[in-house]
N, C-alpha and C. Protein backbone atom coordinates (compact mmCIF):
# COMPACT_ATOMS: atom_id res chain seq x y z
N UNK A 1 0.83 -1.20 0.00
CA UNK A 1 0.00 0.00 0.00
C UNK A 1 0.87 1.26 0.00
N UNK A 2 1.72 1.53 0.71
CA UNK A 2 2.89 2.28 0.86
C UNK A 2 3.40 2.78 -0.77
N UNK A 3 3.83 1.60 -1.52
CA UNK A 3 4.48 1.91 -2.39
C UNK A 3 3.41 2.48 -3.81
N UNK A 4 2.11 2.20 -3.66
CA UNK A 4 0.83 2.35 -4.20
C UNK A 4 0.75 4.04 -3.94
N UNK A 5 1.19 4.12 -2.64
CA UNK A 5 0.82 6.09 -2.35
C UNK A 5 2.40 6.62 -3.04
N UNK A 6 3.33 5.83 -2.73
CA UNK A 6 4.89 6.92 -3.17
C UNK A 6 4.23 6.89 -4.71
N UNK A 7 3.93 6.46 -5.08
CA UNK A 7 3.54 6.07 -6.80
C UNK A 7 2.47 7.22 -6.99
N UNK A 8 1.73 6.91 -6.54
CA UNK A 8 0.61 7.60 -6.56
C UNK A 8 0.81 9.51 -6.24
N UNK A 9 1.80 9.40 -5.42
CA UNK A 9 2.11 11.11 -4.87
C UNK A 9 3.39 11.48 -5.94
N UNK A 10 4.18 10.36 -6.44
CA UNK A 10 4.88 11.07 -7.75
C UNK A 10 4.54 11.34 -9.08
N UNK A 11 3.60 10.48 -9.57
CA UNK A 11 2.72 10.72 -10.62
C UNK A 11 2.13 12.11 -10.19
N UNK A 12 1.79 12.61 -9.36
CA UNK A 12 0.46 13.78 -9.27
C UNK A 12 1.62 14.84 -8.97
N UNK A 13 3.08 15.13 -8.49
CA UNK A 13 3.57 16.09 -8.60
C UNK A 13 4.04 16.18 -9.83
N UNK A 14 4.37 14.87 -10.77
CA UNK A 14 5.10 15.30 -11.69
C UNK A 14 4.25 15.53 -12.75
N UNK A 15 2.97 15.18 -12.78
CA UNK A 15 2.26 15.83 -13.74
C UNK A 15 1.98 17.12 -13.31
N UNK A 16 2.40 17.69 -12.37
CA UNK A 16 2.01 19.20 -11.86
C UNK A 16 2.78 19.85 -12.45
N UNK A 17 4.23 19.46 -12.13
CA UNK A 17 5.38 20.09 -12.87
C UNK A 17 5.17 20.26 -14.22
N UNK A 18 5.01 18.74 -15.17
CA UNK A 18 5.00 19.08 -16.69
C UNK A 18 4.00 19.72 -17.36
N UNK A 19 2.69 19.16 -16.67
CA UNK A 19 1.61 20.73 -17.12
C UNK A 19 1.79 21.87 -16.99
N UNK A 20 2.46 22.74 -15.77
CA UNK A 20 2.80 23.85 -15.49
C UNK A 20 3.97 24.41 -16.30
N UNK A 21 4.77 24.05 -16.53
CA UNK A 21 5.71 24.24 -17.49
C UNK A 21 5.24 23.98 -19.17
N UNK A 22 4.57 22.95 -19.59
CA UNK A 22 4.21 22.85 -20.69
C UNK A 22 2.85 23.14 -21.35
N UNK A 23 1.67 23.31 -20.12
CA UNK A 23 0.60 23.23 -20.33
C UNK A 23 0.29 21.80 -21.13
N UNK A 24 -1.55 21.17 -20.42
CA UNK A 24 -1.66 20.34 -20.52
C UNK A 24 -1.53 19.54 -21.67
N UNK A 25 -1.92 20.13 -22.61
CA UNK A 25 -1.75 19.69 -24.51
C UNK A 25 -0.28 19.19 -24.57
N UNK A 26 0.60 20.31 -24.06
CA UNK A 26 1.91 19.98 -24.53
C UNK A 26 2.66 19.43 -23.51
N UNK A 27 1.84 18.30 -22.83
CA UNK A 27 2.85 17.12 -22.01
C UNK A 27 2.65 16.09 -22.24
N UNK A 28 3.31 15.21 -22.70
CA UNK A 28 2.64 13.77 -23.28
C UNK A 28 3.36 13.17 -21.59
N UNK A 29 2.41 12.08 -22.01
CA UNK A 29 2.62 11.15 -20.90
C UNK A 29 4.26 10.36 -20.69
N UNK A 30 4.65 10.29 -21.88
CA UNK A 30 5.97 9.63 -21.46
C UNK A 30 6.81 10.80 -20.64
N UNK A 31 6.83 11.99 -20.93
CA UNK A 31 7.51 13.03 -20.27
C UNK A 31 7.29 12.78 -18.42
N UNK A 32 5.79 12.92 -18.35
CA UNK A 32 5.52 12.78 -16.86
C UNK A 32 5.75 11.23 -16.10
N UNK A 33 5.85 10.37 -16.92
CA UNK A 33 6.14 9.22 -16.42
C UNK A 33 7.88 9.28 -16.31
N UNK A 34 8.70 9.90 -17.18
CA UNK A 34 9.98 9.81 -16.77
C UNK A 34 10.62 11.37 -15.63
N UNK A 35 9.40 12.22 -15.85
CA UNK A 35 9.71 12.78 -14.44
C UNK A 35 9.55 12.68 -13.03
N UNK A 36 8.33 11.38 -12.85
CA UNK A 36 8.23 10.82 -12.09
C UNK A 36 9.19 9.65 -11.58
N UNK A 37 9.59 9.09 -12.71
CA UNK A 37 10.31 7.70 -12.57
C UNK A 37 9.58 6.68 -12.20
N UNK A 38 8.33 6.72 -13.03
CA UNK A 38 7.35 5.57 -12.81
C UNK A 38 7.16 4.80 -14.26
N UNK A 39 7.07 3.99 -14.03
CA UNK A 39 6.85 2.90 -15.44
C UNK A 39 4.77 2.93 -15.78
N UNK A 40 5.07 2.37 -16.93
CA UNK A 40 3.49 3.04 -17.99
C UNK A 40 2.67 2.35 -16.94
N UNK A 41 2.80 1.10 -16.70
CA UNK A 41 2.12 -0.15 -16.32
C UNK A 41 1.43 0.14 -14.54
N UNK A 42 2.39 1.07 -14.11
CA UNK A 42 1.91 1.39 -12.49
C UNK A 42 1.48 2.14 -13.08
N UNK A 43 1.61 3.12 -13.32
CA UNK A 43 0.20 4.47 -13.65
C UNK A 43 -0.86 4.10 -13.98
N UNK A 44 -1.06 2.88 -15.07
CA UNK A 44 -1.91 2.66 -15.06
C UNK A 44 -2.91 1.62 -14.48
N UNK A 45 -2.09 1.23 -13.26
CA UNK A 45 -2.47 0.41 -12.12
C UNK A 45 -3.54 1.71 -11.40
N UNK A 46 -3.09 3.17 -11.44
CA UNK A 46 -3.64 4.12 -10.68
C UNK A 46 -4.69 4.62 -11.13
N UNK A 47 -4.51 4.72 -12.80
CA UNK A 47 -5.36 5.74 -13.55
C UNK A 47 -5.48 5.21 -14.71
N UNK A 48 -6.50 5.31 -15.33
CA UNK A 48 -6.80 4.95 -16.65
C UNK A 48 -6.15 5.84 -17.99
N UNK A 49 -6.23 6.89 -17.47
CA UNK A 49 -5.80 8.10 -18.75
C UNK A 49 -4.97 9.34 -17.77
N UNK A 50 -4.07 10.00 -18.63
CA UNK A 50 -3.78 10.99 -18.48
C UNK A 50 -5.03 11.91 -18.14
N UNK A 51 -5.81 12.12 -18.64
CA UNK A 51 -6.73 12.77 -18.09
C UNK A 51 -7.35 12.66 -16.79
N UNK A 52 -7.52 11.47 -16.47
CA UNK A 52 -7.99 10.83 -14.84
C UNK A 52 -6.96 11.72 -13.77
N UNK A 53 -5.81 11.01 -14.44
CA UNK A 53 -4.16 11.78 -13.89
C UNK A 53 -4.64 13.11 -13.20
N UNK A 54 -4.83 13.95 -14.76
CA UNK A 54 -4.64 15.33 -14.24
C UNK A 54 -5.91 15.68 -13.63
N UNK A 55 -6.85 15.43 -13.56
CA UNK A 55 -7.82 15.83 -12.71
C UNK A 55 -8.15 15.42 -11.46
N UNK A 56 -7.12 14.76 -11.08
CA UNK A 56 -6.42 14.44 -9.33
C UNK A 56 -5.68 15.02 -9.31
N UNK A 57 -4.73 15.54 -10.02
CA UNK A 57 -4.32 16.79 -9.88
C UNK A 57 -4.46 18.23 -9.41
N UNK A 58 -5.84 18.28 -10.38
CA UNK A 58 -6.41 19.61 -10.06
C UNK A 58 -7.17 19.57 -8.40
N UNK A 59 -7.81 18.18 -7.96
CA UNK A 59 -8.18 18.36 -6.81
C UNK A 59 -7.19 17.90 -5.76
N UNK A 60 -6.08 17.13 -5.95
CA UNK A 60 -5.28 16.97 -4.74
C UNK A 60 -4.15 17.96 -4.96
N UNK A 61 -3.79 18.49 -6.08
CA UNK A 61 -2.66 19.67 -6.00
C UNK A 61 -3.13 21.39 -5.70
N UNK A 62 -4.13 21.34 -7.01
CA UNK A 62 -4.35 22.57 -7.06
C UNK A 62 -5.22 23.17 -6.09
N UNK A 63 -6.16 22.52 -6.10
CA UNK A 63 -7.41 22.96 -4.86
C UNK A 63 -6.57 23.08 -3.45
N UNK A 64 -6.00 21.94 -2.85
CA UNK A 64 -5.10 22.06 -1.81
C UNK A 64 -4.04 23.25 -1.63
N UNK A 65 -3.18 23.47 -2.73
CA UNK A 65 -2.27 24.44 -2.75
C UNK A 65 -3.51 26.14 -2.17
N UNK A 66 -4.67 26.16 -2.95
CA UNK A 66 -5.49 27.05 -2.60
C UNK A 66 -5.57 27.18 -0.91
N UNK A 67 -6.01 26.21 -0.69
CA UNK A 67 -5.86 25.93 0.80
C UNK A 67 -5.27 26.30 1.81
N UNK A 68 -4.62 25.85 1.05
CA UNK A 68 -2.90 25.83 2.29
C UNK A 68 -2.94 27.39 2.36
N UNK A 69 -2.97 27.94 1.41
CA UNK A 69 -2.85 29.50 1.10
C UNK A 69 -3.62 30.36 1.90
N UNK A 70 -5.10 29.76 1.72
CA UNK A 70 -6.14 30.41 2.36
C UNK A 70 -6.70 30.08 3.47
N UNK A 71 -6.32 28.92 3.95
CA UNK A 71 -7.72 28.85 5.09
C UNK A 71 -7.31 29.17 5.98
N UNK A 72 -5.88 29.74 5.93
CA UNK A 72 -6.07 29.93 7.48
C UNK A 72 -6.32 31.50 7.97
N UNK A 73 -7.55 31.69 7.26
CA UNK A 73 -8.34 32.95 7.23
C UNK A 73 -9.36 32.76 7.99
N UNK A 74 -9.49 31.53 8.65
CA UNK A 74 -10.96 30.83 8.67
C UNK A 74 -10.27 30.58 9.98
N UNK A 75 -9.25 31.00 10.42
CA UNK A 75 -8.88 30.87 12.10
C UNK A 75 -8.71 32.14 12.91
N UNK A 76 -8.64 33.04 12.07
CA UNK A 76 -8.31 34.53 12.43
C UNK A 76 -9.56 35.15 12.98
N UNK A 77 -9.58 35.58 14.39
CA UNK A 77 -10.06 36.27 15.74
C UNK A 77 -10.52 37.25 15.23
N UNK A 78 -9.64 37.73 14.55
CA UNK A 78 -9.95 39.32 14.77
C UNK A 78 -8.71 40.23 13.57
N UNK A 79 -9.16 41.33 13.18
CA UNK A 79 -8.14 42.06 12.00
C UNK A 79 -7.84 40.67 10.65
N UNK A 80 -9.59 40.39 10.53
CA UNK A 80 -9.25 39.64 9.26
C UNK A 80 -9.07 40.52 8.02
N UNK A 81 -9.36 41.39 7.29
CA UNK A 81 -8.91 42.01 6.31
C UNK A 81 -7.34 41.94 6.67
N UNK A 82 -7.21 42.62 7.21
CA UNK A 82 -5.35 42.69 7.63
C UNK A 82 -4.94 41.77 7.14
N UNK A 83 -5.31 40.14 8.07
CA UNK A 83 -5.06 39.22 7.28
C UNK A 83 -4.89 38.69 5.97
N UNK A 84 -6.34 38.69 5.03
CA UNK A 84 -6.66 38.66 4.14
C UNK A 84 -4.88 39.15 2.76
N UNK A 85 -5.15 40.76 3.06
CA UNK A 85 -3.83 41.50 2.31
C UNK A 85 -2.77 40.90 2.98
N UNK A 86 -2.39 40.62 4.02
CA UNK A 86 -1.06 40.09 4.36
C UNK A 86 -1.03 38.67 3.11
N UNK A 87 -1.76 38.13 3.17
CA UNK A 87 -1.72 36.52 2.57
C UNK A 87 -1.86 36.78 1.06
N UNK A 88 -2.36 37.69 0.76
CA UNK A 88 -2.32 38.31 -0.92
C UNK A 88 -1.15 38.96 -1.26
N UNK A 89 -0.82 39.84 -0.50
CA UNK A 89 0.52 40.15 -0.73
C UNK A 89 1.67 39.59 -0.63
N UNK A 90 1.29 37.96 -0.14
CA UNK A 90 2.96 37.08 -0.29
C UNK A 90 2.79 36.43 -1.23
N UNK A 91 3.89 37.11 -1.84
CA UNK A 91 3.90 36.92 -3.35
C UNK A 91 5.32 35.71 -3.69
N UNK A 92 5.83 35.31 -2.29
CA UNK A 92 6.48 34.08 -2.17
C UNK A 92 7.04 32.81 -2.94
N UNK A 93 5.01 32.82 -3.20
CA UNK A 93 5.07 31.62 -3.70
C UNK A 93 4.41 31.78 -5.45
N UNK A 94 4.50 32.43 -5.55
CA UNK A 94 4.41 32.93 -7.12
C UNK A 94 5.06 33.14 -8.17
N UNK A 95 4.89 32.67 -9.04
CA UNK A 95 5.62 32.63 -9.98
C UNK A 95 4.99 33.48 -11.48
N UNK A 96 5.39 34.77 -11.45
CA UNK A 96 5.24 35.60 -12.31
C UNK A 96 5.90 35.48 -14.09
N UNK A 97 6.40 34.77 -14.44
CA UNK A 97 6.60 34.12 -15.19
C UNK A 97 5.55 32.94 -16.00
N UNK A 98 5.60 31.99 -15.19
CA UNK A 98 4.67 30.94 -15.66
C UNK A 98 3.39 30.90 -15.54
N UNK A 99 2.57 32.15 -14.39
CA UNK A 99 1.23 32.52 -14.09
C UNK A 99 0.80 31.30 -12.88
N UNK A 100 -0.34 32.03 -12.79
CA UNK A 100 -1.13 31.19 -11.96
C UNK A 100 -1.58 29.67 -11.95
N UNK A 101 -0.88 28.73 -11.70
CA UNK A 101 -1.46 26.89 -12.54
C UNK A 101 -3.24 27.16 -12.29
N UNK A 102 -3.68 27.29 -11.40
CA UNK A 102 -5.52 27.75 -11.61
C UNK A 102 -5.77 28.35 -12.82
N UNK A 103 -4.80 29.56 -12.88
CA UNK A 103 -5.49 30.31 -14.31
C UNK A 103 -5.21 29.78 -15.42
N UNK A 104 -4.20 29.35 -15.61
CA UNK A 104 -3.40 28.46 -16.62
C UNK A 104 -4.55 27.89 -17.42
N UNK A 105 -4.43 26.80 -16.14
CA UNK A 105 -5.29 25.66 -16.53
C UNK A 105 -6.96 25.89 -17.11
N UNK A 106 -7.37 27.00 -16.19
CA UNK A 106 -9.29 27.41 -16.51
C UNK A 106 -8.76 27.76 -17.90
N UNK A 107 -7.74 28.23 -18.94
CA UNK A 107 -7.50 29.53 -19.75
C UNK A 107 -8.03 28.45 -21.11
N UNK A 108 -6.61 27.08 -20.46
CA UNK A 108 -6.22 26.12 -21.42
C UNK A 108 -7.07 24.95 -21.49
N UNK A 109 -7.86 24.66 -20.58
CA UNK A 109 -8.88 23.72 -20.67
C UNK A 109 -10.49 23.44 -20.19
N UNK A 110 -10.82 24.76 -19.61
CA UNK A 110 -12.30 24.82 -19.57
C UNK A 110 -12.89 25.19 -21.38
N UNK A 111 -12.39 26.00 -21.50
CA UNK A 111 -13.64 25.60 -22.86
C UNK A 111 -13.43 24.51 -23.81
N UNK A 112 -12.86 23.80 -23.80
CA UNK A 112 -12.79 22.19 -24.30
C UNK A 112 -13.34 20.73 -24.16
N UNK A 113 -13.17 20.98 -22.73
CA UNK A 113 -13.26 19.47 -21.96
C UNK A 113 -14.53 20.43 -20.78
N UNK A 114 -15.48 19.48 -20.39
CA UNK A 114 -16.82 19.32 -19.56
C UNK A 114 -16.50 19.17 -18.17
N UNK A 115 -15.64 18.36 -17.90
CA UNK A 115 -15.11 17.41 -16.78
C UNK A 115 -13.78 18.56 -16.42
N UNK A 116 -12.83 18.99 -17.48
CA UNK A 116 -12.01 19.84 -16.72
C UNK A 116 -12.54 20.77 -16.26
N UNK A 117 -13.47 21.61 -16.84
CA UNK A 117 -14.18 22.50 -16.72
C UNK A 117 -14.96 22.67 -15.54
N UNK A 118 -15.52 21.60 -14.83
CA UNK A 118 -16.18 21.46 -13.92
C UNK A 118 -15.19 21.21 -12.75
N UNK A 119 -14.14 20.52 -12.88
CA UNK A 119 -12.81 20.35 -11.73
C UNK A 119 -12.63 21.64 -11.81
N UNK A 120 -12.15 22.55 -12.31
CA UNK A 120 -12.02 23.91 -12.20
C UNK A 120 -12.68 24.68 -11.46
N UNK A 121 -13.95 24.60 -12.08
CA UNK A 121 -14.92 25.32 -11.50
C UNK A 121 -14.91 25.27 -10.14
N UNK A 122 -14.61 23.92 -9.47
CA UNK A 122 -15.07 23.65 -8.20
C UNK A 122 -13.72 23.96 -7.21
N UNK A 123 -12.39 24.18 -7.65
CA UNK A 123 -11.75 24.49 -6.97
C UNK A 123 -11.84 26.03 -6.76
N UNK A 124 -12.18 26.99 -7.90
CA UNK A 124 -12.34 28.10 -8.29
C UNK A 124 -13.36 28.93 -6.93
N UNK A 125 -14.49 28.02 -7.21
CA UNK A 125 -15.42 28.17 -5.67
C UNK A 125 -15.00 27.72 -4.76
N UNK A 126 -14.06 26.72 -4.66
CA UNK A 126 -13.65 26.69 -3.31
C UNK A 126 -12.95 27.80 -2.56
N UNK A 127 -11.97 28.71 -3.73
CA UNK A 127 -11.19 29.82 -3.67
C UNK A 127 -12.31 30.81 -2.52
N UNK A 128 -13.29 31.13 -3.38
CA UNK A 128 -14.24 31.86 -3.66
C UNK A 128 -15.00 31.79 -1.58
N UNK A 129 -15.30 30.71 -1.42
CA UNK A 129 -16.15 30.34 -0.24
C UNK A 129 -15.13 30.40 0.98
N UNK A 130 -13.89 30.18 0.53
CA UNK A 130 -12.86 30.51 1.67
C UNK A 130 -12.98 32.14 2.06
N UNK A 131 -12.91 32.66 0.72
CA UNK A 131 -12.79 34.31 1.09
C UNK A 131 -14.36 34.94 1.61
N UNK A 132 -15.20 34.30 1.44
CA UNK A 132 -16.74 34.57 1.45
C UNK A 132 -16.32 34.13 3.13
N UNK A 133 -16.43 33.35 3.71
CA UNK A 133 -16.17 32.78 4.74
C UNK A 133 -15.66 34.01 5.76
N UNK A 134 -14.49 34.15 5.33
CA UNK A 134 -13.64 35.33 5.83
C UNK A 134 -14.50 36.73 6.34
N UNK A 135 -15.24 37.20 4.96
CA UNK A 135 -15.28 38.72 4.80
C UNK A 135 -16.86 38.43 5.79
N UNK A 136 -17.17 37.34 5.63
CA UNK A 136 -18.41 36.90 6.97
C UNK A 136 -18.22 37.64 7.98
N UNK A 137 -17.09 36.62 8.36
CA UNK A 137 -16.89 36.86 10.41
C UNK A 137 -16.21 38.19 10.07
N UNK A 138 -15.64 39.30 9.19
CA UNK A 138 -15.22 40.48 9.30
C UNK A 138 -16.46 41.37 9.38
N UNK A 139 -17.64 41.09 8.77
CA UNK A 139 -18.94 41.87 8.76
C UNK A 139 -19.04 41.47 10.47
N UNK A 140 -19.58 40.48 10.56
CA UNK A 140 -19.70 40.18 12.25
C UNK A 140 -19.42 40.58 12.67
N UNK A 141 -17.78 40.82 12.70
CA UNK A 141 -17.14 41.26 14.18
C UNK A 141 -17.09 43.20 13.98
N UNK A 142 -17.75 43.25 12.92
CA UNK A 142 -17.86 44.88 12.33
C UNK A 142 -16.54 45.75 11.93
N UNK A 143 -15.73 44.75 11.36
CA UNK A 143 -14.63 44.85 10.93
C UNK A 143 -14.56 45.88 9.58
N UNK A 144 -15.61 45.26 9.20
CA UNK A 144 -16.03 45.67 7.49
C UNK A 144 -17.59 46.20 7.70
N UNK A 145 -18.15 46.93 6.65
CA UNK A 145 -19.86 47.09 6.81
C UNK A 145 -20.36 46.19 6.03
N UNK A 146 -21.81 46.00 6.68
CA UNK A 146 -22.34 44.86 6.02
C UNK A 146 -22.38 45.28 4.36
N UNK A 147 -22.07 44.02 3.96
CA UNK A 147 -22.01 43.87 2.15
C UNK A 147 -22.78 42.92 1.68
N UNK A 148 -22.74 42.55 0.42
CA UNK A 148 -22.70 40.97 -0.09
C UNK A 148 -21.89 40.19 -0.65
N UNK A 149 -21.05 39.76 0.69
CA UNK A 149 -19.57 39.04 0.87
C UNK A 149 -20.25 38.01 -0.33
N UNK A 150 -20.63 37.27 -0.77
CA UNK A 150 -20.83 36.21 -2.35
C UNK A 150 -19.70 37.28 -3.26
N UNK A 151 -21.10 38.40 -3.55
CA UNK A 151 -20.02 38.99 -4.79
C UNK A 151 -18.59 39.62 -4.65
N UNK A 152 -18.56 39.96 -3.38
CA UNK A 152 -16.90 40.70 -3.00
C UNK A 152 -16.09 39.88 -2.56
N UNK A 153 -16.40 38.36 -2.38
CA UNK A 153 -15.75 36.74 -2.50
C UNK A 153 -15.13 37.13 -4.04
N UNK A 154 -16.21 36.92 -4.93
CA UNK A 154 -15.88 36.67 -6.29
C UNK A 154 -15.54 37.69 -6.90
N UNK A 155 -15.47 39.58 -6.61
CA UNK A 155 -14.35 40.07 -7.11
C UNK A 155 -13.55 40.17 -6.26
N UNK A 156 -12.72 40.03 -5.03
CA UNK A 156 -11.65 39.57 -5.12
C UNK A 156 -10.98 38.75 -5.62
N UNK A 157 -11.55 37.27 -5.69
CA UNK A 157 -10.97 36.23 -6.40
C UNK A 157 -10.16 36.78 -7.78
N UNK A 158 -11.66 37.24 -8.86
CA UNK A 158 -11.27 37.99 -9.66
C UNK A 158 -10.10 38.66 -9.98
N UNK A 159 -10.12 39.34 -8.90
CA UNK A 159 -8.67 40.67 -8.71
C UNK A 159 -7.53 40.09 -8.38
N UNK A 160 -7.70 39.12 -7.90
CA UNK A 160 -6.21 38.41 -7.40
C UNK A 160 -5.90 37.65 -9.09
N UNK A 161 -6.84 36.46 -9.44
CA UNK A 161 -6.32 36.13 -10.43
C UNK A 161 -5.67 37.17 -11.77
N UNK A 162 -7.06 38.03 -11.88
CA UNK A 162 -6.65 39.13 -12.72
C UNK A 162 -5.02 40.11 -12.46
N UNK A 163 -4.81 40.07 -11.55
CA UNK A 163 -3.50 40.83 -11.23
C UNK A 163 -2.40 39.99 -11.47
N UNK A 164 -2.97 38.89 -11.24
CA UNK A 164 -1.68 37.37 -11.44
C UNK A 164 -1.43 37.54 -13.39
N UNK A 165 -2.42 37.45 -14.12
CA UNK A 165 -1.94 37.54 -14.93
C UNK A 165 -1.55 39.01 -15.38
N UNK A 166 -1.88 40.00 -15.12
CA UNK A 166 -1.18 41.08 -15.53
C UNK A 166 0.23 40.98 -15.22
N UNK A 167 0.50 40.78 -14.19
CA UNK A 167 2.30 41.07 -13.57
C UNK A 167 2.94 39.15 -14.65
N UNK A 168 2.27 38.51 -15.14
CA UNK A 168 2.50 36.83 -15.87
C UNK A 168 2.70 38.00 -17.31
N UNK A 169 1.38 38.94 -17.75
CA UNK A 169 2.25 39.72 -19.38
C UNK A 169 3.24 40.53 -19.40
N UNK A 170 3.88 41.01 -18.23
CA UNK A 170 5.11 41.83 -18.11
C UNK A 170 6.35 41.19 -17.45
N UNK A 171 5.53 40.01 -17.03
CA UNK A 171 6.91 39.27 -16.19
C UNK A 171 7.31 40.19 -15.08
N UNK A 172 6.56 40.96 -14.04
CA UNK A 172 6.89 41.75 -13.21
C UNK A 172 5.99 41.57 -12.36
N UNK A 173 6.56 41.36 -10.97
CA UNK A 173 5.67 41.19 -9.80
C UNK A 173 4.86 42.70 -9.12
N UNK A 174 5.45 43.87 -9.83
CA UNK A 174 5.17 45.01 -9.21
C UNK A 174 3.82 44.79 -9.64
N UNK A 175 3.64 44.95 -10.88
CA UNK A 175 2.07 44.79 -12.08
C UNK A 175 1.07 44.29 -10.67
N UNK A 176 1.38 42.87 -10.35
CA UNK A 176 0.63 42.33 -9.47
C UNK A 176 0.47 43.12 -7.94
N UNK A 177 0.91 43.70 -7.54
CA UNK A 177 1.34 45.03 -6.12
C UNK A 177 0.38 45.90 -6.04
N UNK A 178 0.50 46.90 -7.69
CA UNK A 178 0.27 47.79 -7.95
C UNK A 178 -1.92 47.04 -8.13
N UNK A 179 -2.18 46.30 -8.40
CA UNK A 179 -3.36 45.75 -8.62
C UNK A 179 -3.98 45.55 -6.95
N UNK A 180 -3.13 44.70 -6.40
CA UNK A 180 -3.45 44.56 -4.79
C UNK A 180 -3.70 45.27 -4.14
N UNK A 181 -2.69 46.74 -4.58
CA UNK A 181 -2.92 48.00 -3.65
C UNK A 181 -4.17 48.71 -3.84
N UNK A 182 -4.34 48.82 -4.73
CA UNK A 182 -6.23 49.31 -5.48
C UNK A 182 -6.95 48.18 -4.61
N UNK A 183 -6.82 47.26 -4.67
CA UNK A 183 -7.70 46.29 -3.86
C UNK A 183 -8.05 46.81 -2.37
N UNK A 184 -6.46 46.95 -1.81
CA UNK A 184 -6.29 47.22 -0.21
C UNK A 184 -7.48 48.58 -0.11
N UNK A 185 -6.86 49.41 -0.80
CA UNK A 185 -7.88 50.75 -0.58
C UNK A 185 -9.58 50.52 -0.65
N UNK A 186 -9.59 49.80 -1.71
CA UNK A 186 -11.22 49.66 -1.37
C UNK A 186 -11.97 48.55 -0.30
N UNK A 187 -10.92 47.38 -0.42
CA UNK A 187 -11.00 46.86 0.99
C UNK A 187 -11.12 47.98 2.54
N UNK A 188 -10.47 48.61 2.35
CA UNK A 188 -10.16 49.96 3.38
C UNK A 188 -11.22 50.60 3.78
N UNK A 189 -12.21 51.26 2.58
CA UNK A 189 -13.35 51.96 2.61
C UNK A 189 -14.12 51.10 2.67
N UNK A 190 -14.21 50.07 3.16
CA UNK A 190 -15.42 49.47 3.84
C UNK A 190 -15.88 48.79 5.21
C-alpha cells in the first residue's frame, strides 16, 4: 500500500510540474512518467488516462495548494482584512513568469473538456467560499460594513487572479502590487 501512495504522490507532482511548465496539450505522458520515474504499467495500475491523472491533480494539488494559502483565514479572531492582504501580498510563492497553474489551466482547458471545466470550477469556488467565509466573520465582528460578501468573495478572487496575470504579461511582480494595492484601498473603505 505504501508503495501504491509513493507512486501515486509522484505521478500527481510530476504531472504538476509538466503541465505547469508545458501546459496540458503539450505534455505527453511519457515526459511525466519519466519525471516521475514511474513505469506506464503502475500508472496505469492508478489511472486509466492521463486525463484521470490530471484531474487528481487539479483536486489533490491545485485545490489544496489554494488551501494551504487560504484557510487559514478561517482561524483569524480578529483584523481579518489585515489578514486577508497580508496573505495576498505574499507573493512568495508565485511565480510571475509561468502565471497562476488555476489560471493556466481554466484559460487552457475549460472551454474544451466538460469534466475539466467542472474540476475547475469547483476548486475556483472553493477559492471563492474561503474568502466569502472570511469577509463573513469580518462583517460580524464589524470589521467591514455589512455587504454581499458572495459577490466581493468573487471580485476579489477575480482581482487576485486578474493581477496574477497582468504582472505573468510583463513578467513583473510590481504589475501584481500595484493591482493589490487598489484592492487594499477599497477593501479599506469598507
Amino acid at each position: 500500500m505504501k508503495n501504491q501512495s509513493t507512486t501515486q504522490n509522484k505521478l500527481l507532482q510530476a504531472t504538476f510540474e509538466e503541465v505547469y511548465q508545458n501546459g496540458y496539450h503539450g505534455t505527453g505522458l511519457s515526459a511525466i512518467l519519466k519525471t516521475a520515474n514511474v513505469n506506464k504499467g503502475s500508472m496505469y495500475h492508478l489511472y486509466k488516462s492521463k486525463k484521470e491523472l490530471m484531474l487528481d491533480v487539479i483536486d489533490k494539488i491545485i485545490k489544496y495548494n489554494i488551501s494551504n494559502k487560504y484557510a487559514r483565514l478561517l482561524t483569524v479572531e480578529k483584523n481579518i482584512i489585515d489578514e486577508l492582504l497580508l496573505i495576498i501580498k505574499d507573493t512568495s510563492k508565485f511565480n510571475f513568469i509561468k502565471g497562476c497553474p488555476l489560471n493556466n489551466l481554466i484559460q487552457e482547458l475549460s472551454p474544451s473538456d466538460e469534466e475539466f471545466k467542472n474540476a475547475l470550477e469547483s476548486v475556483y469556488l472553493h477559492f471563492e467560499n474561503i474568502i466569502k467565509m472570511a469577509l463573513d466573520k469580518a462583517i460580524e465582528l464589524k470589521e467591514i460594513k455589512q455587504c454581499n460578501s458572495k459577490e466581493l468573495s468573487m471580485f476579489i478572487v477575480a482581482l487576485i487572479e486578474g493581477a496574477l496575470i497582468t504582472a505573468k504579461k510583463s513578467q513583473n511582480k510590481l504589475n501584481y502590487l500595484i493591482v493589490i494595492n487598489q484592492l487594499e484601498l477599497q477593501l479599506k473603505n469598507l
